[in-house]
PDB file of N, CA and C in Angstrom:
ATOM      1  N   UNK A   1     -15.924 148.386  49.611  1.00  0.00           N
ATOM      2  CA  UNK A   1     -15.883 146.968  49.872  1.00  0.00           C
ATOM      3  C   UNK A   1     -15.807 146.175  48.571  1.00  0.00           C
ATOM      4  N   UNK A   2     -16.510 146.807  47.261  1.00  0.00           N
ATOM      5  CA  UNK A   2     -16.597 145.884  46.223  1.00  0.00           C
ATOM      6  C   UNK A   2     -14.985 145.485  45.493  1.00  0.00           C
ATOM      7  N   UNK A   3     -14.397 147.024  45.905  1.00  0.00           N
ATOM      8  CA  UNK A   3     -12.765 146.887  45.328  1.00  0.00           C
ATOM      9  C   UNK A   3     -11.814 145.850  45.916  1.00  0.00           C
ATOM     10  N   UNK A   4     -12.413 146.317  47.517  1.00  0.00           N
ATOM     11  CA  UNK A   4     -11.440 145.274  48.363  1.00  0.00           C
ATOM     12  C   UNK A   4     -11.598 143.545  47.522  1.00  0.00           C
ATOM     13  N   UNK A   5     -13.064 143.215  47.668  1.00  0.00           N
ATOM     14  CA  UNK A   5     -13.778 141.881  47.267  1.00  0.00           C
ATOM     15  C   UNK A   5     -12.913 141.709  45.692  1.00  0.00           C
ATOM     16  N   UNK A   6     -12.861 142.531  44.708  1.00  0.00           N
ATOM     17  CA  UNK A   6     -12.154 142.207  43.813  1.00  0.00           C
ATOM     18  C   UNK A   6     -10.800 141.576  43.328  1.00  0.00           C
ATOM     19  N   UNK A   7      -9.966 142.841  44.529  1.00  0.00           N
ATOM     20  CA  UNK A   7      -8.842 142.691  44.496  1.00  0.00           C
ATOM     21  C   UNK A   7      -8.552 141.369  45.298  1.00  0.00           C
ATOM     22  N   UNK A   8      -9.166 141.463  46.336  1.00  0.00           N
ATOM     23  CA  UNK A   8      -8.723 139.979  47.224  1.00  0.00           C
ATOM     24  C   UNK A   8      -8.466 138.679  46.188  1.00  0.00           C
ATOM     25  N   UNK A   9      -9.727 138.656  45.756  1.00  0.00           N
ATOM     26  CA  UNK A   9     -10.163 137.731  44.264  1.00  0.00           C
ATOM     27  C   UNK A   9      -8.934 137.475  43.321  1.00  0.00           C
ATOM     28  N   UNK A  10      -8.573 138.473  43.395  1.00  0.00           N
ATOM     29  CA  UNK A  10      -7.091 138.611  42.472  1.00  0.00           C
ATOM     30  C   UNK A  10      -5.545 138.133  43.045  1.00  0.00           C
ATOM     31  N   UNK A  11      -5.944 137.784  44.298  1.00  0.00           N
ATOM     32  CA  UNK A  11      -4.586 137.461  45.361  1.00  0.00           C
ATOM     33  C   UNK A  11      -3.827 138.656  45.732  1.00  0.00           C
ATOM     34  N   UNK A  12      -4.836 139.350  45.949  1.00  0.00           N
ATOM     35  CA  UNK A  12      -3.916 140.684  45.961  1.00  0.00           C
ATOM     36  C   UNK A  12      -4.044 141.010  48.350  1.00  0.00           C
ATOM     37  N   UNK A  13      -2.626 140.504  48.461  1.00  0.00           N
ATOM     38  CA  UNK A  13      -2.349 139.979  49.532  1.00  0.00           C
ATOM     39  C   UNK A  13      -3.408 141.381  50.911  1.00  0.00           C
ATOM     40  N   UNK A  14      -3.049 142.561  50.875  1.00  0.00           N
ATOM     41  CA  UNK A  14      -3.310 143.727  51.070  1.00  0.00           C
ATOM     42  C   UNK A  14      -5.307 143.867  51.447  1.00  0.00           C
ATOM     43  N   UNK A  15      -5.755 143.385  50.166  1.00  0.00           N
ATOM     44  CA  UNK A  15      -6.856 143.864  50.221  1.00  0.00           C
ATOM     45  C   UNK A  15      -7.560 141.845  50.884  1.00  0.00           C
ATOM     46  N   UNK A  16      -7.134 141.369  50.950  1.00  0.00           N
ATOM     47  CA  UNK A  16      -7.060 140.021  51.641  1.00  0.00           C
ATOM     48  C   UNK A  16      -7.123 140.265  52.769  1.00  0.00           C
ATOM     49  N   UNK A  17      -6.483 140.689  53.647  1.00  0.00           N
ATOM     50  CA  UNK A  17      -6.273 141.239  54.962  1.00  0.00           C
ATOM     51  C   UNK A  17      -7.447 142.321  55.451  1.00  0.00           C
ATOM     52  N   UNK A  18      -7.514 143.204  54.660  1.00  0.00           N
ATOM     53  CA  UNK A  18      -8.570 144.179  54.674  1.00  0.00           C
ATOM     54  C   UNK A  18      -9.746 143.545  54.817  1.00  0.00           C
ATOM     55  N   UNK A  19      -9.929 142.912  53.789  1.00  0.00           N
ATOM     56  CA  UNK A  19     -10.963 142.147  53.690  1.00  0.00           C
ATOM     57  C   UNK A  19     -11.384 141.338  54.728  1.00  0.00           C
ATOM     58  N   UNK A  20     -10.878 140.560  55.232  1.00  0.00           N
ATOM     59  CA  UNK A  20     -10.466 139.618  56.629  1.00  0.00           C
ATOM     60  C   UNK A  20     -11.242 140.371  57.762  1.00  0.00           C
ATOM     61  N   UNK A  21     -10.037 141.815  57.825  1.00  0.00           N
ATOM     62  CA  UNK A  21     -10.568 142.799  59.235  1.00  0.00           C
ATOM     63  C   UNK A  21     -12.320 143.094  58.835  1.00  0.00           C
ATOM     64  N   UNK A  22     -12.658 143.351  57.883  1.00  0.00           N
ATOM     65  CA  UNK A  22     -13.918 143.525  57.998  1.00  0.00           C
ATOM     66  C   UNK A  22     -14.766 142.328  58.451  1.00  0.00           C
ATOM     67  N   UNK A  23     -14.634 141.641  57.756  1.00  0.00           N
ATOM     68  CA  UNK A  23     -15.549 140.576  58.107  1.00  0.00           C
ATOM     69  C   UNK A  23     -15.794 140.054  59.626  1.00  0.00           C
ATOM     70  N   UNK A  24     -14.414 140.185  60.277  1.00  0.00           N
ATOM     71  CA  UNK A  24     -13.767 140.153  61.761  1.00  0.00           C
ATOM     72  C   UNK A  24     -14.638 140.911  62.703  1.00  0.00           C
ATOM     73  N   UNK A  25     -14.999 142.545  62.169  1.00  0.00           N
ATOM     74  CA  UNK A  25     -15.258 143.637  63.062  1.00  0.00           C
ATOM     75  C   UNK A  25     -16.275 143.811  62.165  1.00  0.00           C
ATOM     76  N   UNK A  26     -17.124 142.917  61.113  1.00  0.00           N
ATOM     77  CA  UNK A  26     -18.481 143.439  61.097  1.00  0.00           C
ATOM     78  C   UNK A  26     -18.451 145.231  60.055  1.00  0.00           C
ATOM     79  N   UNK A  27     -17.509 145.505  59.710  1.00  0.00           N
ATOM     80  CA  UNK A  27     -17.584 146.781  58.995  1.00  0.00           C
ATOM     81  C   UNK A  27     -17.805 146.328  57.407  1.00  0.00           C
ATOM     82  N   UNK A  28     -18.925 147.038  57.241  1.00  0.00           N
ATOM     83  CA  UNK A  28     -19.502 147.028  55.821  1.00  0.00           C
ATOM     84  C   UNK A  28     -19.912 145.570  55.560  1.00  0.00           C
ATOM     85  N   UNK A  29     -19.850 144.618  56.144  1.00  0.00           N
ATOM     86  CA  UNK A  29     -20.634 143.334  56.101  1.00  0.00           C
ATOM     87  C   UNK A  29     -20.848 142.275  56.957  1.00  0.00           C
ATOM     88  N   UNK A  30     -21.813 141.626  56.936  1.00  0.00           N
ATOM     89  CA  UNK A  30     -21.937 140.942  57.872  1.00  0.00           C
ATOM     90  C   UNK A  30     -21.013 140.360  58.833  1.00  0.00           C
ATOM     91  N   UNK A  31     -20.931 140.391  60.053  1.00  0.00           N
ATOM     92  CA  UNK A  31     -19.865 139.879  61.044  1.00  0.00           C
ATOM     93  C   UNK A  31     -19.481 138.352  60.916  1.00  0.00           C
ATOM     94  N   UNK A  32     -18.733 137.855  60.422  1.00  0.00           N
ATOM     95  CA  UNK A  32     -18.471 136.392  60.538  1.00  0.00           C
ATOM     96  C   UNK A  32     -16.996 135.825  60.393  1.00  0.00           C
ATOM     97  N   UNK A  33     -16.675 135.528  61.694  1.00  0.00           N
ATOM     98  CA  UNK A  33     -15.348 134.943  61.805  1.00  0.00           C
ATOM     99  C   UNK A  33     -14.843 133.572  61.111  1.00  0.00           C
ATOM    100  N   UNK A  34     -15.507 132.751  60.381  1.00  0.00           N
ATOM    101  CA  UNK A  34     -15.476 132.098  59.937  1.00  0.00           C
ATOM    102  C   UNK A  34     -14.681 132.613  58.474  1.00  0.00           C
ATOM    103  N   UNK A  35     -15.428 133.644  58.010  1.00  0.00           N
ATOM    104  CA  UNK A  35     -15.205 134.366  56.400  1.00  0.00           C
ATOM    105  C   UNK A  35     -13.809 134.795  56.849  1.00  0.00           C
ATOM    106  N   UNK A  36     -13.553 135.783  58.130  1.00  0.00           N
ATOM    107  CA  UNK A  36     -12.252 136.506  58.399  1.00  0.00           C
ATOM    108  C   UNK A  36     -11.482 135.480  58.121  1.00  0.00           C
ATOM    109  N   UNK A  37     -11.334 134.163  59.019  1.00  0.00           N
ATOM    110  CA  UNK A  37     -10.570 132.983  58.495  1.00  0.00           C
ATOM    111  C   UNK A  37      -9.878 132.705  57.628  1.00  0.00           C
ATOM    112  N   UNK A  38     -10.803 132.868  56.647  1.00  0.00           N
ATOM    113  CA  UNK A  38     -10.250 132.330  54.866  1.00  0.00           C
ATOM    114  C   UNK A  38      -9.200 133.435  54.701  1.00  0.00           C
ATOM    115  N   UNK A  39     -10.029 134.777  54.905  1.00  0.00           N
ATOM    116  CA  UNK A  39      -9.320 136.058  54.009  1.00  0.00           C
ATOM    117  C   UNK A  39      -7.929 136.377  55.116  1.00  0.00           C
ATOM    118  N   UNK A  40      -8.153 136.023  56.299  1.00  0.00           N
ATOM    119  CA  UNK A  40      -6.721 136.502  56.704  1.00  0.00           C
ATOM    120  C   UNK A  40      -5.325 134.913  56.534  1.00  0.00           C
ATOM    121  N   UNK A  41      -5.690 133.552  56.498  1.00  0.00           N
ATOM    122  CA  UNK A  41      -5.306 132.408  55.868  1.00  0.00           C
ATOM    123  C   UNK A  41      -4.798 133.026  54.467  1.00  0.00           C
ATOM    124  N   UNK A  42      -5.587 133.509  53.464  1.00  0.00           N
ATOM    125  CA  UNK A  42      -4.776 133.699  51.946  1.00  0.00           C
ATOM    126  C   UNK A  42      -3.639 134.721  52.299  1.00  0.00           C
ATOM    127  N   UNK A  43      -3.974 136.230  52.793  1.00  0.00           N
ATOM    128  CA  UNK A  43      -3.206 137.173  52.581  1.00  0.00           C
ATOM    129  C   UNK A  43      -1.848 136.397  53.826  1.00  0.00           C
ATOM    130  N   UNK A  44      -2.399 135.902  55.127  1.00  0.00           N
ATOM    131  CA  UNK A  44      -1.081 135.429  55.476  1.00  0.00           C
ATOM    132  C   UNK A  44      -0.039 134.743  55.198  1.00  0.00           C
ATOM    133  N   UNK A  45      -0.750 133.578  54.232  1.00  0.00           N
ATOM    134  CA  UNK A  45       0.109 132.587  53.464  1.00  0.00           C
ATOM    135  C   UNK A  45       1.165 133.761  52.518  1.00  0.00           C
ATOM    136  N   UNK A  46       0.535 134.543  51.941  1.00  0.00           N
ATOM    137  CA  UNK A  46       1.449 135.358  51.022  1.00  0.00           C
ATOM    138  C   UNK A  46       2.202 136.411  51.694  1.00  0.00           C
ATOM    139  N   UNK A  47       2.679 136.401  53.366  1.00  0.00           N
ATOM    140  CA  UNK A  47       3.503 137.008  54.054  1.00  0.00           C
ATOM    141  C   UNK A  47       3.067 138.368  54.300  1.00  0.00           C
ATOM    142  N   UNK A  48       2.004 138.405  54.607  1.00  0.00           N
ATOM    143  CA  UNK A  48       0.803 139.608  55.090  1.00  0.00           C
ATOM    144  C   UNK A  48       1.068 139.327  56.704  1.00  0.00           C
ATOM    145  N   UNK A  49       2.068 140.551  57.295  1.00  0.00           N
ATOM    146  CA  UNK A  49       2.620 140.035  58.396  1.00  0.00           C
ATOM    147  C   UNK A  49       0.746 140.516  59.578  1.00  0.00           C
ATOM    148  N   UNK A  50       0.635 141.881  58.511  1.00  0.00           N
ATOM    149  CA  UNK A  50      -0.608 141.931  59.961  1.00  0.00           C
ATOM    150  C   UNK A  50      -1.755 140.845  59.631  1.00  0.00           C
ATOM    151  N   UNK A  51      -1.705 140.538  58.902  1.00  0.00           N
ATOM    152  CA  UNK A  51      -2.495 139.050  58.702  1.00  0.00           C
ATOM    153  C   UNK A  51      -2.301 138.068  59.529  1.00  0.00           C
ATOM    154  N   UNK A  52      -1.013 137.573  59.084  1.00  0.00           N
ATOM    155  CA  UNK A  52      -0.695 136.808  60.417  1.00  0.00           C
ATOM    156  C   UNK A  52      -0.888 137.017  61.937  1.00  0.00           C
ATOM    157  N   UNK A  53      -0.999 138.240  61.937  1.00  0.00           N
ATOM    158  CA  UNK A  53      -0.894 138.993  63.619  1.00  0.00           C
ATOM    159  C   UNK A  53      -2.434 138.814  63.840  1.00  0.00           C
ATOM    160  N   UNK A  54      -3.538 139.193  62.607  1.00  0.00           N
ATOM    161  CA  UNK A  54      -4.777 139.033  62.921  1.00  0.00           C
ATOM    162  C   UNK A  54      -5.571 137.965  63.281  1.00  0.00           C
ATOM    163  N   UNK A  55      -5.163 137.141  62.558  1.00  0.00           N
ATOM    164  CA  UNK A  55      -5.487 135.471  62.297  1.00  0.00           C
ATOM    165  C   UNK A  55      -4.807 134.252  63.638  1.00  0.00           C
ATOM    166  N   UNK A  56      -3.534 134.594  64.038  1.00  0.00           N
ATOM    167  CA  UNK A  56      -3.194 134.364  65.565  1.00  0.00           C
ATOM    168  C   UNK A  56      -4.609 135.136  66.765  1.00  0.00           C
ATOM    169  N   UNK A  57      -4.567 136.246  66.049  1.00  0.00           N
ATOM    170  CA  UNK A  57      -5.262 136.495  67.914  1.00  0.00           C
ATOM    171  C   UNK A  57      -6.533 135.842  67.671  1.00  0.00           C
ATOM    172  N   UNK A  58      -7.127 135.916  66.301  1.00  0.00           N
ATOM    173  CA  UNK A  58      -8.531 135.613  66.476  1.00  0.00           C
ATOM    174  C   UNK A  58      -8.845 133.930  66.485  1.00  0.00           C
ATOM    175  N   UNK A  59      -7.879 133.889  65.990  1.00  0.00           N
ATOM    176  CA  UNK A  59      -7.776 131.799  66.249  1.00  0.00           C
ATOM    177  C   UNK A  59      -7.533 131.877  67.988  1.00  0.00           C
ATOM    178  N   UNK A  60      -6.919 132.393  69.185  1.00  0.00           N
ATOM    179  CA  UNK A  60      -6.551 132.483  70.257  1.00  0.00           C
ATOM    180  C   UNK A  60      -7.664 132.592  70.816  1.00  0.00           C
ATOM    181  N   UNK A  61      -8.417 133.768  70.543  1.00  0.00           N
ATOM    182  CA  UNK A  61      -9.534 134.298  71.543  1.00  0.00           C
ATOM    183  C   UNK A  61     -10.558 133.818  71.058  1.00  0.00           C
ATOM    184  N   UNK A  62     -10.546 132.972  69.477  1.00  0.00           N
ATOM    185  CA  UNK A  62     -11.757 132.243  69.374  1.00  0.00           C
ATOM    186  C   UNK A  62     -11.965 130.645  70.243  1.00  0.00           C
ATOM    187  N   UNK A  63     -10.841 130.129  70.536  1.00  0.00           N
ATOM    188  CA  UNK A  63     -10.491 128.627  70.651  1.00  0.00           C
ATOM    189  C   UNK A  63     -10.713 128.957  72.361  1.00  0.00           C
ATOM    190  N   UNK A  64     -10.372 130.683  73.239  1.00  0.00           N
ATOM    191  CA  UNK A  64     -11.078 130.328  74.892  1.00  0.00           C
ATOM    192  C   UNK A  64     -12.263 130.854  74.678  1.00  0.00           C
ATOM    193  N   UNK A  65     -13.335 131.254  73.375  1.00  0.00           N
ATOM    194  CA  UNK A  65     -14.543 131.341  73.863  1.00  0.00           C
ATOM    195  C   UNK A  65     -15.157 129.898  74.128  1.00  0.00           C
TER     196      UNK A  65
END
């Protein structure tokens, strides 16, 4: 997680996304969709297509809870 956290840091689109899914599904740190937000927003802006794919559903299924 600390590499992912680095690299993200660095705009490094890949570990942005990664980063994102964790935060999303709670793996290796605290669960918070709010954080996924940001990290799948950067890596998508930089054409992180499963970013985009992540950040659609969870904006979707967050907006009918």
């Amino acid at each position: 997680m600390e590499w992912w956290q680095k690299a993200a840091e660095q705009d490094y689109a890949e570990a942005q996304g990664l980063l994102g899914y964790a935060y999303f599904r709670g793996k290796g740190v605290e669960q918070s969709d709010e954080v996924a937000v940001l990290w799948f927003e950067r890596a998508a802006m930089q054409g992180d297509i499963d970013s985009q794919r992540d950040l659609g559903y969870l904006l979707f299924f967050k907006a009918k809870a």
